[in-house]
N, C-alpha and C. Protein backbone atom coordinates (compact mmCIF):
# COMPACT_ATOMS: atom_id res chain seq x y z
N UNK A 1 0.84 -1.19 0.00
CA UNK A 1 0.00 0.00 0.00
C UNK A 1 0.88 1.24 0.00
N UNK A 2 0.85 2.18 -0.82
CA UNK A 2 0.96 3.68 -1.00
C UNK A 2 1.44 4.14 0.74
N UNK A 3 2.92 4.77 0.70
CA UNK A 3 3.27 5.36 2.00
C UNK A 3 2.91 6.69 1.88
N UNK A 4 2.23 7.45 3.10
CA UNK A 4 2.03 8.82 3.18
C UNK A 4 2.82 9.57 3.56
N UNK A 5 3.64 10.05 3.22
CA UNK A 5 4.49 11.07 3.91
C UNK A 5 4.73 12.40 3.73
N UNK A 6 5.13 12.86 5.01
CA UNK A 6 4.58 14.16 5.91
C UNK A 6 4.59 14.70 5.10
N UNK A 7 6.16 15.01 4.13
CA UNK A 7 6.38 16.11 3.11
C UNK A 7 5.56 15.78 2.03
N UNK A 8 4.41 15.18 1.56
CA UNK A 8 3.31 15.29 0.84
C UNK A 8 1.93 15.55 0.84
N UNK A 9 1.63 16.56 1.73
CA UNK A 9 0.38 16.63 2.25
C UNK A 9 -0.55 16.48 1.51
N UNK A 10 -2.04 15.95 1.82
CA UNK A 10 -3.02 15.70 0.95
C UNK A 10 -3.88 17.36 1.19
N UNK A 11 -4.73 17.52 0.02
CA UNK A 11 -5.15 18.58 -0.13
C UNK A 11 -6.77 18.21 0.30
N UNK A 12 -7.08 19.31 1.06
CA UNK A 12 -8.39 19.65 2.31
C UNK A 12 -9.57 18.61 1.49
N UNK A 13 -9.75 19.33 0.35
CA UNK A 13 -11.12 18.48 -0.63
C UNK A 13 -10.13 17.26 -1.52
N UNK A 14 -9.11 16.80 -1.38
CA UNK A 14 -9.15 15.34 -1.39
C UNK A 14 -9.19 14.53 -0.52
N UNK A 15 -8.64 15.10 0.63
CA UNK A 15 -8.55 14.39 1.61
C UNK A 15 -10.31 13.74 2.19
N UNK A 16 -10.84 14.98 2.16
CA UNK A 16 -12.12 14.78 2.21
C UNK A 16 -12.85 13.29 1.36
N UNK A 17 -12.13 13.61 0.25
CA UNK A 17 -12.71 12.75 -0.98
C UNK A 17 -12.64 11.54 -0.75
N UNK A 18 -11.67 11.38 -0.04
CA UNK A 18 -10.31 10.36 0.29
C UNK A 18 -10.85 9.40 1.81
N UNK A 19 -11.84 10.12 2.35
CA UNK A 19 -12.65 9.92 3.58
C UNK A 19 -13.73 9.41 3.39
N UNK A 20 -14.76 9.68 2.42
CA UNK A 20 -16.19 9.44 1.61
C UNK A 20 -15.66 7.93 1.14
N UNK A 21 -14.67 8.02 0.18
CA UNK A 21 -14.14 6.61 -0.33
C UNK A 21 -14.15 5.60 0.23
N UNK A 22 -12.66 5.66 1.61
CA UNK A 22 -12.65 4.89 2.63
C UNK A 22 -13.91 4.13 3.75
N UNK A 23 -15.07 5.47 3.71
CA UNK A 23 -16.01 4.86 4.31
C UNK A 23 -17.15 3.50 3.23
N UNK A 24 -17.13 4.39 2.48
CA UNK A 24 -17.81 3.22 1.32
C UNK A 24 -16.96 2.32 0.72
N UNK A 25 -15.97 2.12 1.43
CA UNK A 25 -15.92 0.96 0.67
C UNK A 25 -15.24 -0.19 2.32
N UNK A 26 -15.19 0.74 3.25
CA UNK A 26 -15.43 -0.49 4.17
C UNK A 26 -16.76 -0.93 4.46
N UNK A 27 -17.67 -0.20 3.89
CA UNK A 27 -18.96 -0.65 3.76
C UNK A 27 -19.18 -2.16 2.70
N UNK A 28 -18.85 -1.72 1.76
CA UNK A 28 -18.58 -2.89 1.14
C UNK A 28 -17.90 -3.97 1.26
N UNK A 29 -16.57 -3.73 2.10
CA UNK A 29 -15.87 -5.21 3.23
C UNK A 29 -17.17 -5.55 3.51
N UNK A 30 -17.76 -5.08 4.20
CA UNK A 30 -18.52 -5.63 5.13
C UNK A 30 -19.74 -6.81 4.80
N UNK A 31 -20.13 -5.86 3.66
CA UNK A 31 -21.17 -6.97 2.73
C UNK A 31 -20.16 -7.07 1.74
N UNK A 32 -19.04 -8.13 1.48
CA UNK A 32 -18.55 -8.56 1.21
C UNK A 32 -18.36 -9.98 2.07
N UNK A 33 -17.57 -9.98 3.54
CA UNK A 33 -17.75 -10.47 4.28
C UNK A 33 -19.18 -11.56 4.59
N UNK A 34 -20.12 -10.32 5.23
CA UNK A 34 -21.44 -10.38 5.56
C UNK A 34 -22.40 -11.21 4.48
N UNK A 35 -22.55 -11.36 3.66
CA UNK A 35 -23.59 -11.20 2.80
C UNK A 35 -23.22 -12.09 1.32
N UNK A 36 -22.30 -11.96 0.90
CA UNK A 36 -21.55 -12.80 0.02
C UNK A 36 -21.20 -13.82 0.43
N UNK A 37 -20.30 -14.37 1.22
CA UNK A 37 -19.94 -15.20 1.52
C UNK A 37 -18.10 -15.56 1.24
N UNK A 38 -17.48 -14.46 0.93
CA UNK A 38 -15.99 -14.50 0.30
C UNK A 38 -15.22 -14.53 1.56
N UNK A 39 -14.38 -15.62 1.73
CA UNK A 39 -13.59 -15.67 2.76
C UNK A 39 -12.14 -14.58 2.62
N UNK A 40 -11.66 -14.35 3.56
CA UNK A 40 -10.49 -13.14 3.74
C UNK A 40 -9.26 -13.06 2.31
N UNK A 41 -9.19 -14.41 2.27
CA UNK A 41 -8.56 -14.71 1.08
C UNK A 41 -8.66 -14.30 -0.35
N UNK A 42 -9.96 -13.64 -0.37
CA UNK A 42 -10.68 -13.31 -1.56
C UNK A 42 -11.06 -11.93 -1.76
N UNK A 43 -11.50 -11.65 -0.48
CA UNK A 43 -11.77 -10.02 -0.04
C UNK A 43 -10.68 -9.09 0.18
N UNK A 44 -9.68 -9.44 0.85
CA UNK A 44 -8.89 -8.62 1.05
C UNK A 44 -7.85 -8.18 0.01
N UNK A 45 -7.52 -8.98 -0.97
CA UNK A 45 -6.76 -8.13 -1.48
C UNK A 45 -7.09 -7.25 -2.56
N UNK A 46 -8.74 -7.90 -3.02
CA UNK A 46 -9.82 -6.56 -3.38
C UNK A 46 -9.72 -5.52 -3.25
N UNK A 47 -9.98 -5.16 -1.58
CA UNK A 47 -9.93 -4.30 -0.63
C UNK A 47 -9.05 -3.43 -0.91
N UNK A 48 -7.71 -4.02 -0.74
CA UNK A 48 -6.41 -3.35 -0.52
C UNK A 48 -5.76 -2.84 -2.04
N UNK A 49 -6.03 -3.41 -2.92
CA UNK A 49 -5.90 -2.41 -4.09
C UNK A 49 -7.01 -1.29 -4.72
N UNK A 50 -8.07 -1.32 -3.57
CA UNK A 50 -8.93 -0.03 -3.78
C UNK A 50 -8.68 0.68 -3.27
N UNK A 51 -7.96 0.42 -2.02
CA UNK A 51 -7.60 1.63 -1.19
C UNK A 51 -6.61 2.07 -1.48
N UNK A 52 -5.79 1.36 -1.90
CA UNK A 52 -4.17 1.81 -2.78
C UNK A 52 -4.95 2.60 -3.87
N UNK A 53 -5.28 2.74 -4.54
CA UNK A 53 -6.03 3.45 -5.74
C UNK A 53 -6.83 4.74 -5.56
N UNK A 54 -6.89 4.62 -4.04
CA UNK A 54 -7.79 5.81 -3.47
C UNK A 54 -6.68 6.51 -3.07
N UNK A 55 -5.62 6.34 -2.00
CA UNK A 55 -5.14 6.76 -1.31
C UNK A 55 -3.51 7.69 -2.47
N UNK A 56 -3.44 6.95 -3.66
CA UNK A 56 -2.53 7.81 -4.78
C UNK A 56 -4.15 8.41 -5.47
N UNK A 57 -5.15 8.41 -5.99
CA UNK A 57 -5.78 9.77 -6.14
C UNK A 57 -5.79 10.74 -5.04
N UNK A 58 -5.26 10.45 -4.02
CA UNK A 58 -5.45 11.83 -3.21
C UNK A 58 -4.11 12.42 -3.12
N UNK A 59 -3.17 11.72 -3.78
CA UNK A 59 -2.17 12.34 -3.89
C UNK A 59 -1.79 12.97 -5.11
N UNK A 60 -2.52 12.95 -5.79
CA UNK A 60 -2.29 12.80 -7.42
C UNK A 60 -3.59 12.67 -8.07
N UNK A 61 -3.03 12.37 -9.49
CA UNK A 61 -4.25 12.08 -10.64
C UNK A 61 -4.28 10.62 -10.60
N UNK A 62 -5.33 10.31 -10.61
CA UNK A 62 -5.60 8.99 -11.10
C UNK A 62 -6.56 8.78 -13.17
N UNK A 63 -5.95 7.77 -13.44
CA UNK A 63 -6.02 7.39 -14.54
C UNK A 63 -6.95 6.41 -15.13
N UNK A 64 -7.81 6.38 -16.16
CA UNK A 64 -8.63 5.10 -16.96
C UNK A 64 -7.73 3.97 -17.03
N UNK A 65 -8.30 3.20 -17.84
CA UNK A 65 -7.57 2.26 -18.59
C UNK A 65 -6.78 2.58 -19.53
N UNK A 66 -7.12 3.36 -20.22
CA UNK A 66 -6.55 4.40 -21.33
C UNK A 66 -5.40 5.15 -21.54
N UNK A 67 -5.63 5.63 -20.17
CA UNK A 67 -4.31 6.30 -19.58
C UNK A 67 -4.23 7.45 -19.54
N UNK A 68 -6.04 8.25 -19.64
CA UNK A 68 -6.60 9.51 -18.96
C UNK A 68 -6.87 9.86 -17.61
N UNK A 69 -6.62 10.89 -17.23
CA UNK A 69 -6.99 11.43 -15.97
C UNK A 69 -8.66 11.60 -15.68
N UNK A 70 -8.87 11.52 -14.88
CA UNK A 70 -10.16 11.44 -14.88
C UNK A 70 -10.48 13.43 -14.73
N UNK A 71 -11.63 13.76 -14.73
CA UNK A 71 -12.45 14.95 -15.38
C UNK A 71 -11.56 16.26 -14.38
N UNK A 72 -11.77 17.38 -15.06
CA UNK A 72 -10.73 18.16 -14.83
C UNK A 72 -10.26 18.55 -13.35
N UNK A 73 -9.23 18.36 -13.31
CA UNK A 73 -8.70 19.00 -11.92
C UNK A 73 -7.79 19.85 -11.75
N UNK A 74 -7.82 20.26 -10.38
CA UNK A 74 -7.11 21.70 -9.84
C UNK A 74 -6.07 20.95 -9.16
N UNK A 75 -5.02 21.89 -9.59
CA UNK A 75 -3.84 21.39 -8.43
C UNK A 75 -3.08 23.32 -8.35
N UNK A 76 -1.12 22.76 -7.50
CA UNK A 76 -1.06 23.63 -7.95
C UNK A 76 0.51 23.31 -8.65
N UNK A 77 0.92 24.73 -8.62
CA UNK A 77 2.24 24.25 -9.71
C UNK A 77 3.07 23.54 -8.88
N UNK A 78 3.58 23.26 -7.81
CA UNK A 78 4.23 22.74 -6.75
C UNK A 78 4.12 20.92 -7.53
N UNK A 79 2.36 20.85 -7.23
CA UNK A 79 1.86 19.23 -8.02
C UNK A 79 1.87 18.86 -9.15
N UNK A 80 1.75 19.75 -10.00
CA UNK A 80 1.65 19.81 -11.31
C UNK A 80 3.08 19.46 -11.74
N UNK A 81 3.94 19.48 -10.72
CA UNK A 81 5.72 19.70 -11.29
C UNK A 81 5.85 17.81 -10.86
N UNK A 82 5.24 17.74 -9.45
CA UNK A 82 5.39 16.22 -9.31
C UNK A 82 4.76 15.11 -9.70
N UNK A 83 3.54 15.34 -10.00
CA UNK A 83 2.60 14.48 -11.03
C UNK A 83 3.29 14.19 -12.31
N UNK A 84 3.29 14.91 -13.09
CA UNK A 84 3.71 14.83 -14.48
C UNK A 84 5.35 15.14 -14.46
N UNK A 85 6.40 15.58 -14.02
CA UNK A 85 7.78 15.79 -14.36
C UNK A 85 8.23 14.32 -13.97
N UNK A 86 7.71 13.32 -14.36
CA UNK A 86 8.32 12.47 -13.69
C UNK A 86 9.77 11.68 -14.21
N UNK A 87 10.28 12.05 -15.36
CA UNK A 87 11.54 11.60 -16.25
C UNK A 87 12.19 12.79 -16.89
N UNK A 88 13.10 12.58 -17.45
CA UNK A 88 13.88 13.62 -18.13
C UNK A 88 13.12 14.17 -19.89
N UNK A 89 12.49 13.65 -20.39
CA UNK A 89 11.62 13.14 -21.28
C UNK A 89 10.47 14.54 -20.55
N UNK A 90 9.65 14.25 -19.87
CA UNK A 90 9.04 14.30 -19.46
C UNK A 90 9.11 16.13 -18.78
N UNK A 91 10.35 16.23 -18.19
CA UNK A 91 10.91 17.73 -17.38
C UNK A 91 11.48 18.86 -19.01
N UNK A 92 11.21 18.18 -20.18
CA UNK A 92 11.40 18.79 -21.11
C UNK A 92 10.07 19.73 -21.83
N UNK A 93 9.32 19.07 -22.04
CA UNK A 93 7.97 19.33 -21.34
C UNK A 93 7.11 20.43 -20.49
N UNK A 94 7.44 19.76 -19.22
CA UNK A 94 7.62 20.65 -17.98
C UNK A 94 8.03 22.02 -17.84
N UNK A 95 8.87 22.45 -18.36
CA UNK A 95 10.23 23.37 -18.35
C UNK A 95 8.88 24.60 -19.49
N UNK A 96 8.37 23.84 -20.65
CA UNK A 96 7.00 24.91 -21.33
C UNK A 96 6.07 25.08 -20.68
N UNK A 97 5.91 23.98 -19.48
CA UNK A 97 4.68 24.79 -18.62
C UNK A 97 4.63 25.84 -17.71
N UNK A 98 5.89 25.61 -17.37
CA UNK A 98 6.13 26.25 -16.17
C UNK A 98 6.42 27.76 -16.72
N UNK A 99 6.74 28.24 -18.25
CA UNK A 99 7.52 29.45 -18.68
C UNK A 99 5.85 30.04 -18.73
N UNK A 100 4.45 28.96 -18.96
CA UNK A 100 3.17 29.02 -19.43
C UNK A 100 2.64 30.28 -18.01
N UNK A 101 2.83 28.99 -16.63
CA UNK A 101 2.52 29.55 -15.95
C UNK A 101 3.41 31.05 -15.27
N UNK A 102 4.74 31.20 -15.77
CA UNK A 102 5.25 32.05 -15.25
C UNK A 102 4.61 33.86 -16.00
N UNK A 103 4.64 33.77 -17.22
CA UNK A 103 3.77 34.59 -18.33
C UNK A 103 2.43 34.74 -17.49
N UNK A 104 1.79 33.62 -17.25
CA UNK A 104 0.04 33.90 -16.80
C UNK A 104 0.26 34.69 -15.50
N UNK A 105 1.05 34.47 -14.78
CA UNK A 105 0.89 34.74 -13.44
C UNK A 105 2.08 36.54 -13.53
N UNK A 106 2.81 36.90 -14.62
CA UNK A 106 2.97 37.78 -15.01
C UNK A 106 2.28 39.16 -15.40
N UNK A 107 1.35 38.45 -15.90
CA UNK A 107 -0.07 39.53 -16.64
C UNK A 107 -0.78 39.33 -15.44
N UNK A 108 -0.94 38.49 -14.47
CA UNK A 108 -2.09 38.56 -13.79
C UNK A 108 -3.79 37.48 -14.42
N UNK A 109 -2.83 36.57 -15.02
CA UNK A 109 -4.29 36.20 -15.94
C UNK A 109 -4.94 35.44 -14.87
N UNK A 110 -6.53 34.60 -15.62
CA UNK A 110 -7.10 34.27 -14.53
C UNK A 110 -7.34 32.73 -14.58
N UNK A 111 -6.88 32.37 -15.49
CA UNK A 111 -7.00 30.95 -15.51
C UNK A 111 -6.06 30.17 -16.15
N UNK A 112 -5.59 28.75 -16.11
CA UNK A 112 -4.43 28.35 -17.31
C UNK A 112 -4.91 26.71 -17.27
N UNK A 113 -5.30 26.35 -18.50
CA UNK A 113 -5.89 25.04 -18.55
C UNK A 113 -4.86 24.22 -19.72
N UNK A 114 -4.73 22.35 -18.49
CA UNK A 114 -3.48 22.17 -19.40
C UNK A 114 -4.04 20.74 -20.22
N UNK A 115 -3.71 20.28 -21.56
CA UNK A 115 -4.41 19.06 -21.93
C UNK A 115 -2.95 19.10 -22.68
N UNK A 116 -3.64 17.56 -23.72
CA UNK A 116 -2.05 17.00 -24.07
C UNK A 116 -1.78 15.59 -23.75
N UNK A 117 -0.74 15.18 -24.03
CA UNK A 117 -0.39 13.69 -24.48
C UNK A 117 0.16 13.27 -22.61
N UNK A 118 1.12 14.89 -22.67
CA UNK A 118 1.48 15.54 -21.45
C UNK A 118 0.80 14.70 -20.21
N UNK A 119 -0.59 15.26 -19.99
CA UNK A 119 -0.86 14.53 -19.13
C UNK A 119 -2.03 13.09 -18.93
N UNK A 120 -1.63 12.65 -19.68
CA UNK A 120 -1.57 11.29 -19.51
C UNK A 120 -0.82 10.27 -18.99
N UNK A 121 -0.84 9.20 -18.83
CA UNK A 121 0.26 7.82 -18.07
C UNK A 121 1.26 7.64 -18.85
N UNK A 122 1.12 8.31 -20.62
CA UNK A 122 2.57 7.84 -21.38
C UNK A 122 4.00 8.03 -20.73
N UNK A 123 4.93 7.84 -20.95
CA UNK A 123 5.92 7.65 -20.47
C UNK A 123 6.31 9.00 -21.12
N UNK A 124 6.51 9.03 -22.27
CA UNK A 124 7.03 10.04 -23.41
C UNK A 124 6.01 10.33 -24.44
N UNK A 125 4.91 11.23 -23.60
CA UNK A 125 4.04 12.32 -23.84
C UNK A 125 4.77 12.97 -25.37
N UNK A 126 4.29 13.17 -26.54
CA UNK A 126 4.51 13.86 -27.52
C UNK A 126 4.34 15.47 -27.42
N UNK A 127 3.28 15.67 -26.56
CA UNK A 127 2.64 17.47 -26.46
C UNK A 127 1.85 17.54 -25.50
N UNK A 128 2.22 18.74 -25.03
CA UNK A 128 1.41 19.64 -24.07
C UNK A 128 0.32 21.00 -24.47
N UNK A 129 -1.06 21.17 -24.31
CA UNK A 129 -1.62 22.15 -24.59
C UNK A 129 -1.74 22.89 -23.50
N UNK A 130 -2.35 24.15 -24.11
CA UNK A 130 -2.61 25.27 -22.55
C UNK A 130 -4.06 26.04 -23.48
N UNK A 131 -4.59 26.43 -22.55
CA UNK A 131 -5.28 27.65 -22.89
C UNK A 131 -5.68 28.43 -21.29
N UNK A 132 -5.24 29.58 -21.86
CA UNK A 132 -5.28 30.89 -20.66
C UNK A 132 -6.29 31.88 -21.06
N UNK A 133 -6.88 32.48 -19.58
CA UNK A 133 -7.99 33.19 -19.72
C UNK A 133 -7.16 34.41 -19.69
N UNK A 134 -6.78 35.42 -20.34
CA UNK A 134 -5.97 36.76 -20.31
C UNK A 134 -7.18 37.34 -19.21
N UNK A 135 -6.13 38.42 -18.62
CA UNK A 135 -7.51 39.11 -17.64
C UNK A 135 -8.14 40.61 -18.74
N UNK A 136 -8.43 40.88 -18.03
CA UNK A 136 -9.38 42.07 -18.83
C UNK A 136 -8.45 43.60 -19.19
N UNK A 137 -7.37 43.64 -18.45
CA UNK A 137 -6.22 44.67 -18.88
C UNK A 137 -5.46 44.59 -19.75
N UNK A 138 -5.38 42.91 -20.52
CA UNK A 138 -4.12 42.41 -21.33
C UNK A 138 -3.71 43.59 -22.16
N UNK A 139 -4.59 44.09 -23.12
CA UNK A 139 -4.71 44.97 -23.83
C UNK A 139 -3.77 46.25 -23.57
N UNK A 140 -3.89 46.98 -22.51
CA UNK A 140 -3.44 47.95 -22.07
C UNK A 140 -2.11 47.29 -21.34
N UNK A 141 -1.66 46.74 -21.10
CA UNK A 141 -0.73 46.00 -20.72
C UNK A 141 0.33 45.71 -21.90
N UNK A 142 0.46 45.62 -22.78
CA UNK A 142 0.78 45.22 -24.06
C UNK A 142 1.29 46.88 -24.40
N UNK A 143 -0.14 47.68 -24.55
CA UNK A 143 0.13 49.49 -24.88
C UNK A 143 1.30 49.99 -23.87
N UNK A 144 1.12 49.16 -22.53
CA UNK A 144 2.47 49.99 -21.71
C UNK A 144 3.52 49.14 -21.82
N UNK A 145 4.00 48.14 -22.92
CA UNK A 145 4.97 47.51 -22.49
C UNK A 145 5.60 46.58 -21.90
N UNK A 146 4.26 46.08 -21.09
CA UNK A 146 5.18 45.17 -20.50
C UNK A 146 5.37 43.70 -20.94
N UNK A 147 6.46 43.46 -20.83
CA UNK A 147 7.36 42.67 -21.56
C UNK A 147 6.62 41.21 -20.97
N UNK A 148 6.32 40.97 -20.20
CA UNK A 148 5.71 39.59 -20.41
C UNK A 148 4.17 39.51 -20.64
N UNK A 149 3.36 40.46 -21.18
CA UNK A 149 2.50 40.52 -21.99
C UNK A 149 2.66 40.18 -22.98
N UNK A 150 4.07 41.17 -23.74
CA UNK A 150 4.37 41.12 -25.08
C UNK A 150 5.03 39.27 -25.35
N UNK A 151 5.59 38.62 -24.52
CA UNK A 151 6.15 37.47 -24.69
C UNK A 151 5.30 36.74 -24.67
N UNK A 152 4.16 36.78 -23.77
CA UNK A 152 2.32 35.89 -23.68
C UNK A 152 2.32 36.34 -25.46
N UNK A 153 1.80 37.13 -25.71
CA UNK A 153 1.29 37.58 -26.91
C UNK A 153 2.00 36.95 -28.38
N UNK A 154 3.04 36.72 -28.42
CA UNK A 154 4.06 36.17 -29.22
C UNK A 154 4.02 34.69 -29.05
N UNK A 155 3.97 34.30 -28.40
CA UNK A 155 3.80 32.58 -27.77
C UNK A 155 2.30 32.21 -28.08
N UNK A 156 1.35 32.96 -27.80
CA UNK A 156 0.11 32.63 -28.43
C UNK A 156 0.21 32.85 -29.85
N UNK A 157 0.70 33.81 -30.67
CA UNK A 157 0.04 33.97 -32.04
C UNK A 157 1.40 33.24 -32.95
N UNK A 158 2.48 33.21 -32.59
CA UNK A 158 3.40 32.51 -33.17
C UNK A 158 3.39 30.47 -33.39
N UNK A 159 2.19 30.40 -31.81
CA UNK A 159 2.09 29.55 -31.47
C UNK A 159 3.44 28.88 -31.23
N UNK A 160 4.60 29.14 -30.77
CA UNK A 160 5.64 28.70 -30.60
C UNK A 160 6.37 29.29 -28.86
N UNK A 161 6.19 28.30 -28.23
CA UNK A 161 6.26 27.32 -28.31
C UNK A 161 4.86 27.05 -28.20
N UNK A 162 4.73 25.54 -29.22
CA UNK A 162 3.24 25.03 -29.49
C UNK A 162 3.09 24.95 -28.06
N UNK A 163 1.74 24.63 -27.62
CA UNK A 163 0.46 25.12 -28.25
C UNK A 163 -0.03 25.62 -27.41
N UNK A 164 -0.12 27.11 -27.56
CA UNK A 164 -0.76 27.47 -26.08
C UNK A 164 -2.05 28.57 -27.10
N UNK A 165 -3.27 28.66 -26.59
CA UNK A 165 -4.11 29.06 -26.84
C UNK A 165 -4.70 30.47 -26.04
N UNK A 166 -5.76 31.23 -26.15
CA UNK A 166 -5.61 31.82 -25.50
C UNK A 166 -7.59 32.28 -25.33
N UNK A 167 -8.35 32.66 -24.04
CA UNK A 167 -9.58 33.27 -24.41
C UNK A 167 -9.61 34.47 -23.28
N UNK A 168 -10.16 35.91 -24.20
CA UNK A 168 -10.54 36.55 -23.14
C UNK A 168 -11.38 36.86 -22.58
N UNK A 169 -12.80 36.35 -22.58
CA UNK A 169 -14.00 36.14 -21.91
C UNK A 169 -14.18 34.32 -21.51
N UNK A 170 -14.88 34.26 -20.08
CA UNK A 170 -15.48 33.61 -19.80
C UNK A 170 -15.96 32.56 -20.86
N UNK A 171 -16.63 32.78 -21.69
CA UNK A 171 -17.56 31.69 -22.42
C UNK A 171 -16.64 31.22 -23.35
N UNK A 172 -15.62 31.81 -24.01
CA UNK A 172 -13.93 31.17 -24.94
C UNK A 172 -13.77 30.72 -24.10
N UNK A 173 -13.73 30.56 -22.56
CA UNK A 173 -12.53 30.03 -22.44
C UNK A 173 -13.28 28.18 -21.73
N UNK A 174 -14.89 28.43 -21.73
CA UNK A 174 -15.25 27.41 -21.29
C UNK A 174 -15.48 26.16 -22.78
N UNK A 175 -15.08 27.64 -24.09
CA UNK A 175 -15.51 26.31 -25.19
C UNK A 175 -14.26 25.92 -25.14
N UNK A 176 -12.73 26.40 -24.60
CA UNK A 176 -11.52 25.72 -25.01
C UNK A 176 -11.83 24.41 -23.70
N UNK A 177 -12.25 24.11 -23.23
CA UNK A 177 -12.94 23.28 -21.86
C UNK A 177 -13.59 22.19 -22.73
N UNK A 178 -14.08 22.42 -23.31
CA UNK A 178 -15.17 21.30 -24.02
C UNK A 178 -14.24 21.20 -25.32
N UNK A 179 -13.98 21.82 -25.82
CA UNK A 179 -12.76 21.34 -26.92
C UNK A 179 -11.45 20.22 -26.49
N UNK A 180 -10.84 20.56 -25.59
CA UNK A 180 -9.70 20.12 -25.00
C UNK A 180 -10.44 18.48 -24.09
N UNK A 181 -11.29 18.97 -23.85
CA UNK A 181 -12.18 17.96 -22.91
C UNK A 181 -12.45 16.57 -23.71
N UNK A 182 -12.29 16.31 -25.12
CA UNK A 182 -12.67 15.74 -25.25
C UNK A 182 -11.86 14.74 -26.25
N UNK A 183 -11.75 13.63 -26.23
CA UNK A 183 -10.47 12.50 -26.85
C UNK A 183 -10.72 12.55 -28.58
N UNK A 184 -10.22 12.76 -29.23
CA UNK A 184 -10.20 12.48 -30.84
C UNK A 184 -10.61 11.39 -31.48
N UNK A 185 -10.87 10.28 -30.42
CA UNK A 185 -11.34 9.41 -30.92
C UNK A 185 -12.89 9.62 -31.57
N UNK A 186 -13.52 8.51 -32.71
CA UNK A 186 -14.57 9.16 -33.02
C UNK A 186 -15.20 8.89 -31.77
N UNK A 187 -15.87 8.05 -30.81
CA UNK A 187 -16.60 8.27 -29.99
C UNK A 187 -16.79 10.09 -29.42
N UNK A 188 -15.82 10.48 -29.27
CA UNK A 188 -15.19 11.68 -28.94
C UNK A 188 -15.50 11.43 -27.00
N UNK A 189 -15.48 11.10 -26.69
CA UNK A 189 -15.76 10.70 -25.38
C UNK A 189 -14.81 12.14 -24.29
N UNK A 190 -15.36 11.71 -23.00
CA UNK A 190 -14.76 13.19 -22.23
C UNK A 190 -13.52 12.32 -21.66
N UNK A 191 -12.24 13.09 -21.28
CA UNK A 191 -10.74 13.24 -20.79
C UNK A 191 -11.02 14.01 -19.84
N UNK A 192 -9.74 13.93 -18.93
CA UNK A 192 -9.25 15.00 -17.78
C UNK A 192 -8.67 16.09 -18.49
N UNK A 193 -8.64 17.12 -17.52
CA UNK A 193 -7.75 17.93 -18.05
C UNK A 193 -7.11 18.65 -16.39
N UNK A 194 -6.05 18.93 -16.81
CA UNK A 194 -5.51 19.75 -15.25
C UNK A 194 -5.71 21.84 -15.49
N UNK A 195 -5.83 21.96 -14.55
CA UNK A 195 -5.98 23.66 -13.79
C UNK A 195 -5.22 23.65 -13.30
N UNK A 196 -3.89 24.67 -13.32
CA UNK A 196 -3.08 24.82 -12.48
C UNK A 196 -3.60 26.18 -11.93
N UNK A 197 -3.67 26.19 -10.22
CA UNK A 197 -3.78 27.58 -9.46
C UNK A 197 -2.56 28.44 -10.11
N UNK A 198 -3.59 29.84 -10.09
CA UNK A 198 -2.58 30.90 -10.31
C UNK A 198 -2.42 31.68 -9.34
């Protein structure tokens, strides 16, 4: 089973999450036990890889079969660096999100949404997407100069480094949500996507 340690604290509403889980599903030991008829041999190690499965989603993302995250989540860049940087491959990557979030949190923007190969279970992710909500000054921000407006601004329309997108109202930025949200496959079925706090 998954060790907890100190220097990884679980976050207030997973932990929570992480509590709801644990209770339902010793509920289910129970009528497991109770009611079925499965001796310890059978139940427990059931058990114990649900709770292993619970106890890394509260530390982290958890994944389909597929090797999607399940529906969008908030972390912050601190997690976002330990979730996904996990190889050298991988911190190459990393190294564009982090310039993503350094720009957003530059301007003051208000949101930064991340999709991509990136975050998935691949080992060696091909691409990372973004789309950022600019705040409502970008504009005038840009007129005075300042230089990591102008570098946001160049990175979006150059699209280089790929692929960062950009909306400045509310309702862009919930269709880049449902765009990004959803797998290419034809089913088109819904994906995770990560929020990093700004």
């Amino acid at each position: 089973m998954a060790e907890l340690h100190e220097s990884e604290p679980l976050r207030s509403d997973r932990f929570l999450e992480l509590q709801a889980n644990l209770a339902e599903t010793f509920e289910e030991m129970v009528v497991r036990f109770g009611f079925q008829g499965l001796d310890a041999a059978e139940a427990i190690p059931v058990i114990a890889d649900r709770l292993n499965a619970m106890i890394e989603g509260a530390r982290g993302p958890s994944y389909d079969d597929d090797g999607y995250i399940a529906p969008v989540q908030t972390c912050s860049e601190a997690e976002f660096v330990q979730w996904f940087g996990t190889n050298a491959h991988r911190q190459t990557l990393l190294r564009r999100v982090q310039n993503w979030i350094r720009l957003a949190r530059g301007v003051g923007a208000k949101r930064l949404l991340l999709d991509g190969s990136f975050i998935t279970a691949k080992d060696e992710p091909g691409d990372v997407d973004g789309a950022i909500l600019l705040p409502g000054n970008f504009r005038e921000q840009l007129l005075a100069g300042n230089a990591q407006a102008i570098e946001l601004l160049v990175a979006i329309f150059t699209r280089e480094p790929k692929e960062l997108l950009f909306a400045d109202v509310e309702e862009d930025w919930w269709g880049w949500v449902e765009f990004f949200g959803r797998t290419r496959e034809p089913s088109g079925r819904r994906k995770g996507l990560i929020e990093v706090v700004l």
